[in-house]
N, C-alpha and C. Protein backbone atom coordinates (compact mmCIF):
# COMPACT_ATOMS: atom_id res chain seq x y z
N UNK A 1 236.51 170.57 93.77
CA UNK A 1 235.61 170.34 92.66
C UNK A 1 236.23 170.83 91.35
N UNK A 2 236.84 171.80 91.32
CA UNK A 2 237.85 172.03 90.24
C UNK A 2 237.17 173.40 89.48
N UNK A 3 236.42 173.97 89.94
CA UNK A 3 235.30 175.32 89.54
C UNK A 3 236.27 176.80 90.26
N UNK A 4 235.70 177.44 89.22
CA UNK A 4 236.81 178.64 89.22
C UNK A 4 235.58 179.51 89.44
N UNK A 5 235.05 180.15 91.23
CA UNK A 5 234.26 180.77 91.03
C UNK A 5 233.70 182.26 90.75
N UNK A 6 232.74 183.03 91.22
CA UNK A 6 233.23 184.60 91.30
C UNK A 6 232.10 185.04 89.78
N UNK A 7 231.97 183.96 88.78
CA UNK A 7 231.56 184.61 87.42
C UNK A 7 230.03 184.71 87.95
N UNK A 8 230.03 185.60 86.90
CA UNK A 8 228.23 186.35 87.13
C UNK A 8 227.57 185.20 86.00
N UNK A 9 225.99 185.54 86.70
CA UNK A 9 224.91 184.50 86.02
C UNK A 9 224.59 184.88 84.39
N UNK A 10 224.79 186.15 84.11
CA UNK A 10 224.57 186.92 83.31
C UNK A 10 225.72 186.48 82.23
N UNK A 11 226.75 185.95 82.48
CA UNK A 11 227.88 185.26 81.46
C UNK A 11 227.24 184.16 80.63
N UNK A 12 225.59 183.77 81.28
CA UNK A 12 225.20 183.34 80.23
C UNK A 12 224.33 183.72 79.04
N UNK A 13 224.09 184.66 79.55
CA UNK A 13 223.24 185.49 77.98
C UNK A 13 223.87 185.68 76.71
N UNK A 14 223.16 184.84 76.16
CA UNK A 14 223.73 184.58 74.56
C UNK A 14 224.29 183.36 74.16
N UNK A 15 224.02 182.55 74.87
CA UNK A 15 224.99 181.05 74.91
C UNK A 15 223.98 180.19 75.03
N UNK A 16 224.51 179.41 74.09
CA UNK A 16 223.12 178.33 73.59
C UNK A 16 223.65 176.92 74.45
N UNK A 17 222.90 176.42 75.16
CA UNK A 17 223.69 175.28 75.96
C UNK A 17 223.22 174.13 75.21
N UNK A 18 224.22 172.80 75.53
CA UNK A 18 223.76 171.53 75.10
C UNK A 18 223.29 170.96 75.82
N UNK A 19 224.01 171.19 77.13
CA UNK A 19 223.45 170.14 78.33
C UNK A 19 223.04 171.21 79.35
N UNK A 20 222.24 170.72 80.25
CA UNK A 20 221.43 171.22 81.79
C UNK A 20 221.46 170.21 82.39
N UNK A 21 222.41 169.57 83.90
CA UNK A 21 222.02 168.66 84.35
C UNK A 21 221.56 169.05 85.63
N UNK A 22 220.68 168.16 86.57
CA UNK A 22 221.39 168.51 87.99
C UNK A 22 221.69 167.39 88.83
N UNK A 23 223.08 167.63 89.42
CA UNK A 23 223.92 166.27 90.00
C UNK A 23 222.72 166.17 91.56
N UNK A 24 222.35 165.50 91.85
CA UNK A 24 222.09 165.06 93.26
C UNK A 24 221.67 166.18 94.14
N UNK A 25 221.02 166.97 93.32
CA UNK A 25 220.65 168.46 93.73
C UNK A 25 221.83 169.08 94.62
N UNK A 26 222.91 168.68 94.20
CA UNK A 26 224.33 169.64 95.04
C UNK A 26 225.13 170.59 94.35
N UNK A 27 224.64 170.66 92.74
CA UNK A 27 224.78 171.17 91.57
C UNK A 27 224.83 170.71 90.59
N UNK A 28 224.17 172.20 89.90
CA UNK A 28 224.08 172.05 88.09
C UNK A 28 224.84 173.02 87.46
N UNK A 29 225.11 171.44 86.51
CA UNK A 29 225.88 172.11 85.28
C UNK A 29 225.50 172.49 84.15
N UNK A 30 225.79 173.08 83.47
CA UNK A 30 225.55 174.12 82.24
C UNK A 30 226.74 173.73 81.28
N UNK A 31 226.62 173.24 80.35
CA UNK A 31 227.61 172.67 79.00
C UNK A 31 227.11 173.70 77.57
N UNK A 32 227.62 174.36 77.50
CA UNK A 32 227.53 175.49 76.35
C UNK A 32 228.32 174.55 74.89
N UNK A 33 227.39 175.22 73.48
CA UNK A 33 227.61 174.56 72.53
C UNK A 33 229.35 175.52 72.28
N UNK A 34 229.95 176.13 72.97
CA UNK A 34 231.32 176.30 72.47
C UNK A 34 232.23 175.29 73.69
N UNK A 35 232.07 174.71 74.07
CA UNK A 35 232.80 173.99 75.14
C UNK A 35 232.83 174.15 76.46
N UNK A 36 232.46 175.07 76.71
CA UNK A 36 233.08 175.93 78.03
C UNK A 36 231.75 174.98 78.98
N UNK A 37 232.08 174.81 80.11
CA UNK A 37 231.29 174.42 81.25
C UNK A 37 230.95 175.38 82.07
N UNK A 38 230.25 175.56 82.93
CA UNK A 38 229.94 176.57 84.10
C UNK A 38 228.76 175.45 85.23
N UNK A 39 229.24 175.79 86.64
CA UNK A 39 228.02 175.62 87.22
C UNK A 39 227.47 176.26 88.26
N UNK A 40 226.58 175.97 88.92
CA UNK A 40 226.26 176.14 90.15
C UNK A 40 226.57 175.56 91.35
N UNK A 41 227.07 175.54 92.55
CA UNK A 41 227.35 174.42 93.40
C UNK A 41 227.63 175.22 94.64
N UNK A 42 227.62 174.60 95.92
CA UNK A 42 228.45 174.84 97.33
C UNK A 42 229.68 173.60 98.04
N UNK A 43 230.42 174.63 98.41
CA UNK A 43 231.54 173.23 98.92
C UNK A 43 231.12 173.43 100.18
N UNK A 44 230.61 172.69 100.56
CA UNK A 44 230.04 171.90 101.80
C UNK A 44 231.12 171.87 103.02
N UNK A 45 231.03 173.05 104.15
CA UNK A 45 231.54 172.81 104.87
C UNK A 45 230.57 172.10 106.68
N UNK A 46 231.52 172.03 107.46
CA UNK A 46 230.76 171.11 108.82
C UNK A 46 229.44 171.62 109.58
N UNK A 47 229.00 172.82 109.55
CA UNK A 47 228.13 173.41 110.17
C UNK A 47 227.03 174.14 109.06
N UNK A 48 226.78 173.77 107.66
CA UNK A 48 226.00 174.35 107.10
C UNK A 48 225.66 173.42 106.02
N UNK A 49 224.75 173.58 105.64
CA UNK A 49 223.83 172.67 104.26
C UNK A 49 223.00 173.96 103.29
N UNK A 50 223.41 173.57 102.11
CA UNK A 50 223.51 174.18 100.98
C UNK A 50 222.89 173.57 99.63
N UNK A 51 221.56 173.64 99.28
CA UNK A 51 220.94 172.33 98.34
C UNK A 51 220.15 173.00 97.27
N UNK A 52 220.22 172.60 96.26
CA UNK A 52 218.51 172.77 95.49
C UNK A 52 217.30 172.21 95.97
N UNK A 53 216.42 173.16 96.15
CA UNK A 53 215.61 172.99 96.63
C UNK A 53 214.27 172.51 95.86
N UNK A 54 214.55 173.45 95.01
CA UNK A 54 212.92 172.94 93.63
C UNK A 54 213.83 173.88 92.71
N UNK A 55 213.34 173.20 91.31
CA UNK A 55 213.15 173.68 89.90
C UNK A 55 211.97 173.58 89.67
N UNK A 56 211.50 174.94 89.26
CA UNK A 56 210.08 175.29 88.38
C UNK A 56 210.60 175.49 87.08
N UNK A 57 210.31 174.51 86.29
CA UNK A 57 210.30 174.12 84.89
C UNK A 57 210.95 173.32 84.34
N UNK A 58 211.66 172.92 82.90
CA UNK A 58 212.19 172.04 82.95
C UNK A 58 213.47 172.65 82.28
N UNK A 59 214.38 171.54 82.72
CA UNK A 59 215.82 172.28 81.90
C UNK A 59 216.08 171.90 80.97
N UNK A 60 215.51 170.94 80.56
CA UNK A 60 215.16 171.18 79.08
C UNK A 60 214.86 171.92 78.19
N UNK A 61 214.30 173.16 78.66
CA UNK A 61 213.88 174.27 77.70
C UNK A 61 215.38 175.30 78.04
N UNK A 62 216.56 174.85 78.60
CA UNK A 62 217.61 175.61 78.44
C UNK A 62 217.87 175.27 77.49
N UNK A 63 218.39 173.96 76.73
CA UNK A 63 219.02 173.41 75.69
C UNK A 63 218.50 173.83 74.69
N UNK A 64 219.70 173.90 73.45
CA UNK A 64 219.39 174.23 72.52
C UNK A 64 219.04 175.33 71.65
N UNK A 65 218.43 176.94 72.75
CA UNK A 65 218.48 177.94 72.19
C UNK A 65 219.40 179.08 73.09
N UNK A 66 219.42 179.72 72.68
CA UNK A 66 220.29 180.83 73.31
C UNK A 66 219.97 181.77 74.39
N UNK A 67 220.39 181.26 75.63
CA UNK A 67 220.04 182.27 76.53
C UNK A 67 219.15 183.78 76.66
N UNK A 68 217.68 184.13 76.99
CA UNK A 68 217.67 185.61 76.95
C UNK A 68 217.92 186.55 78.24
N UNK A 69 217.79 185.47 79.28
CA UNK A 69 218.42 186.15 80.59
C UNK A 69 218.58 185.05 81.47
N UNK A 70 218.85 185.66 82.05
CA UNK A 70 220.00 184.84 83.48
C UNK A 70 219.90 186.04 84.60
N UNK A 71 219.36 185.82 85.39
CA UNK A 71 219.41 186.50 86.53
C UNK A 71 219.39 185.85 88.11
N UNK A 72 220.08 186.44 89.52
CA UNK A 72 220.58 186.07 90.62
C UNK A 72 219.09 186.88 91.86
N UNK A 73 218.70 186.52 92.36
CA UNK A 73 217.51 186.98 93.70
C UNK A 73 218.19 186.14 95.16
N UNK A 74 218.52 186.76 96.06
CA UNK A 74 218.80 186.53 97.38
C UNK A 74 218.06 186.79 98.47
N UNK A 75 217.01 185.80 99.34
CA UNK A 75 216.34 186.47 100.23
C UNK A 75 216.69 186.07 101.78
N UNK A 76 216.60 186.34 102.85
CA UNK A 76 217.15 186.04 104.16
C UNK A 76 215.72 186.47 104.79
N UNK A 77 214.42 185.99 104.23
CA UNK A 77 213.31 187.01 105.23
C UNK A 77 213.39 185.97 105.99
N UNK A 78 212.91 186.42 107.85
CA UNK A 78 213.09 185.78 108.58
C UNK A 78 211.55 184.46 108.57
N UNK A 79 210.53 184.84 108.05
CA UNK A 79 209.52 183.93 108.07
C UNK A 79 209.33 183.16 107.09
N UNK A 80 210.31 182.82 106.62
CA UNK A 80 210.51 181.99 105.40
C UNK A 80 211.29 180.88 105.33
N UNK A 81 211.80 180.39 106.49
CA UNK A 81 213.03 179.28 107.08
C UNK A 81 211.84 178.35 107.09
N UNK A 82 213.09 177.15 106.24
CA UNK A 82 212.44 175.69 106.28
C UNK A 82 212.05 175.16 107.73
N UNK A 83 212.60 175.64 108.45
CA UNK A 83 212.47 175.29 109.88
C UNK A 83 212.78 175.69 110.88
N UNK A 84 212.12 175.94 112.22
CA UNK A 84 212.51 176.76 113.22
C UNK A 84 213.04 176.66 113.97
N UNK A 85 214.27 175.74 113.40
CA UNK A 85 215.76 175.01 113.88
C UNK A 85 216.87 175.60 113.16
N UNK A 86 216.78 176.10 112.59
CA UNK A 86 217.46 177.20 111.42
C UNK A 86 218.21 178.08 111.83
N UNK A 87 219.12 178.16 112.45
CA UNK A 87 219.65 179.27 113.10
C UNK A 87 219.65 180.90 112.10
N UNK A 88 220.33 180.19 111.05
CA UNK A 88 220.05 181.26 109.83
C UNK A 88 220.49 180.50 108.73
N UNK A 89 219.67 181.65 107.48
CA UNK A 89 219.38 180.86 105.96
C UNK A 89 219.96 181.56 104.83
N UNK A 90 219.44 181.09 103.69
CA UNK A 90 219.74 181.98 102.32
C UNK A 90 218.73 181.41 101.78
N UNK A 91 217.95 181.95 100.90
CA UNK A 91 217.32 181.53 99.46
C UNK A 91 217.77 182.07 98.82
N UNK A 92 218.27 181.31 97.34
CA UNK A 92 218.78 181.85 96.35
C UNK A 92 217.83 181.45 95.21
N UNK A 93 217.34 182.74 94.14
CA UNK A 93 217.03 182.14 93.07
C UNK A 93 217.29 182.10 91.66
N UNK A 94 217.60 181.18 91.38
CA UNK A 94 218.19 181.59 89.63
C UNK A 94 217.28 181.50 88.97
N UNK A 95 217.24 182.83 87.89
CA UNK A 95 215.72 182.57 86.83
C UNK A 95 216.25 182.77 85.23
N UNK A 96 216.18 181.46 84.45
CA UNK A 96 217.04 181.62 83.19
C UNK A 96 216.07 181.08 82.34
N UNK A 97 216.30 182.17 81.17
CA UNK A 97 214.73 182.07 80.02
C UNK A 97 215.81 181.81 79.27
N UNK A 98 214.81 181.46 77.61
CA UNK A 98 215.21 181.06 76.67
C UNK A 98 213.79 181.58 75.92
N UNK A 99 213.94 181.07 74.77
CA UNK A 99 212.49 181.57 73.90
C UNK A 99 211.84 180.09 74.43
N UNK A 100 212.13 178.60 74.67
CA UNK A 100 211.11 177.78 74.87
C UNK A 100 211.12 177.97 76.33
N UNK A 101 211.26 178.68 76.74
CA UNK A 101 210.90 178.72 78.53
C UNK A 101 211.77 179.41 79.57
N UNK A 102 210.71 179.58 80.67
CA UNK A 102 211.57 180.15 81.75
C UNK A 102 212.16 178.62 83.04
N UNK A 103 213.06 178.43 83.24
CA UNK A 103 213.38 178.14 84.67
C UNK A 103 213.76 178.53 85.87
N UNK A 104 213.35 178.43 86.86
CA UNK A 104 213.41 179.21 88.61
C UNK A 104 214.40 177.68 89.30
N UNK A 105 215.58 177.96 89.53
CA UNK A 105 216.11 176.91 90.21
C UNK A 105 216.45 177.64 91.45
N UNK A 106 215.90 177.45 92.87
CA UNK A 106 215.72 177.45 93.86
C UNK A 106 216.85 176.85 94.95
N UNK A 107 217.63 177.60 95.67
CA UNK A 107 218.57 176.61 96.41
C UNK A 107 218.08 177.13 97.67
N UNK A 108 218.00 176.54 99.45
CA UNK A 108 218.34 177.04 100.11
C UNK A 108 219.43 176.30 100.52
N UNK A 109 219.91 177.46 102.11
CA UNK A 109 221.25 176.93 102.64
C UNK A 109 221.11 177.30 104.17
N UNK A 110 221.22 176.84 104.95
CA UNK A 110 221.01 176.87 106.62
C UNK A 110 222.63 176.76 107.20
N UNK A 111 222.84 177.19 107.92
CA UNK A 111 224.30 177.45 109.01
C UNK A 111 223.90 177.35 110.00
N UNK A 112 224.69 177.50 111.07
CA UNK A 112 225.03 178.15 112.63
C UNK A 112 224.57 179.91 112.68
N UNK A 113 224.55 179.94 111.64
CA UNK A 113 225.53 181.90 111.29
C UNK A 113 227.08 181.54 111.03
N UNK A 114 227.56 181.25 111.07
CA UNK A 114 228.87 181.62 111.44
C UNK A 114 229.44 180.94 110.02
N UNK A 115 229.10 179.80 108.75
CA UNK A 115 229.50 179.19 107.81
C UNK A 115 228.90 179.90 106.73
N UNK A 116 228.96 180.00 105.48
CA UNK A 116 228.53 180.60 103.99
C UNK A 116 227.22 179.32 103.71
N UNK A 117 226.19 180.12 103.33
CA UNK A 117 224.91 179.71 102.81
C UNK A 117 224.90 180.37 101.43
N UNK A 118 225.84 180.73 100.71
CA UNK A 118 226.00 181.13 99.50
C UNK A 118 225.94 180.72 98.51
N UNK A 119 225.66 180.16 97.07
CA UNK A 119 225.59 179.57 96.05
C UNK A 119 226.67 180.19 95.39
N UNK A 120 227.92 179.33 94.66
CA UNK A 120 229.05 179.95 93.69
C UNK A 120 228.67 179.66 92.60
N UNK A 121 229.05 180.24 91.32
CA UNK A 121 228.75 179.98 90.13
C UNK A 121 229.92 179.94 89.18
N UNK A 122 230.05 179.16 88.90
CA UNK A 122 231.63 179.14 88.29
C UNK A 122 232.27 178.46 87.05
N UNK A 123 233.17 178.55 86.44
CA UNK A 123 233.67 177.66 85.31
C UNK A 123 234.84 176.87 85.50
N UNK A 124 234.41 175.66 84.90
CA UNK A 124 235.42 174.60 84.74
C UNK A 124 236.60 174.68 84.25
C-alpha cells in the first residue's frame, strides 16, 4: 500500500485537513492542508478480517478546521464479538474532534488468534 506505519493518532492535533475519505471501509485517508497524507488501514492477511465497522458522525466535520484531539481505545471484551464464530477480536476506536464536531470511527478485526486484528496508522 505504500504507508509508513507506527505514527500516533495524536500527529494529528493541530492539522487542519482537506480531505476525510473512506475507501471501501478498508481505509481512511486523512489529506492535511500542508500536503502530507496519513491513514488508517490493515494489510489483509489469510486468516483474519480487519474493517470499519461504523462512523458516528460525519467526516465532514474533520475538514477544514484544525484538529482538537485525536485519540486511540482498544477493546478485546469477550461479550462483545460480532459473532460466536470469532475465534478472537479487536475493537478499535478512533475519536477525532474539531470545533464542528466529534467523529467515532469504529473498526473491528476477527482472526484464528494466531494473525494481527490491529489497525496501522500511517503516512504516505
Amino acid at each position: 500500500m505504500g504507508w509508513r506505519d507506527g505514527i500516533e493518532l495524536k500527529v494529528l492535533v493541530g492539522k487542519t485537513l482537506t480531505e476525510c475519505r473512506n475507501v471501501n471501509d478498508e481505509h481512511i485517508v486523512f489529506v492535511c492542508d500542508d500536503g502530507t497524507e496519513y491513514a488508517m488501514y490493515h494489510d489483509q492477511d489469510c486468516c483474519e478480517r480487519v474493517s470499519v465497522e461504523d462512523i458516528v458522525g460525519d467526516l465532514a466535520d474533520l475538514v477544514g478546521s484544525p484538529i482538537l484531539s485525536a485519540e486511540e481505545v482498544s477493546s478485546t471484551d469477550a461479550d462483545k464479538a460480532l459473532s460466536e464464530y470469532d475465534d478472537s477480536f479487536t475493537w478499535t476506536f478512533y475519536r477525532i474532534s474539531t470545533i464542528k464536531g466529534t467523529v467515532v470511527i469504529r473498526w473491528y478485526g476477527t482472526s484464528n488468534g494466531y494473525y494481527s486484528e490491529s489497525v496501522c496508522f500511517g503516512l504516505n
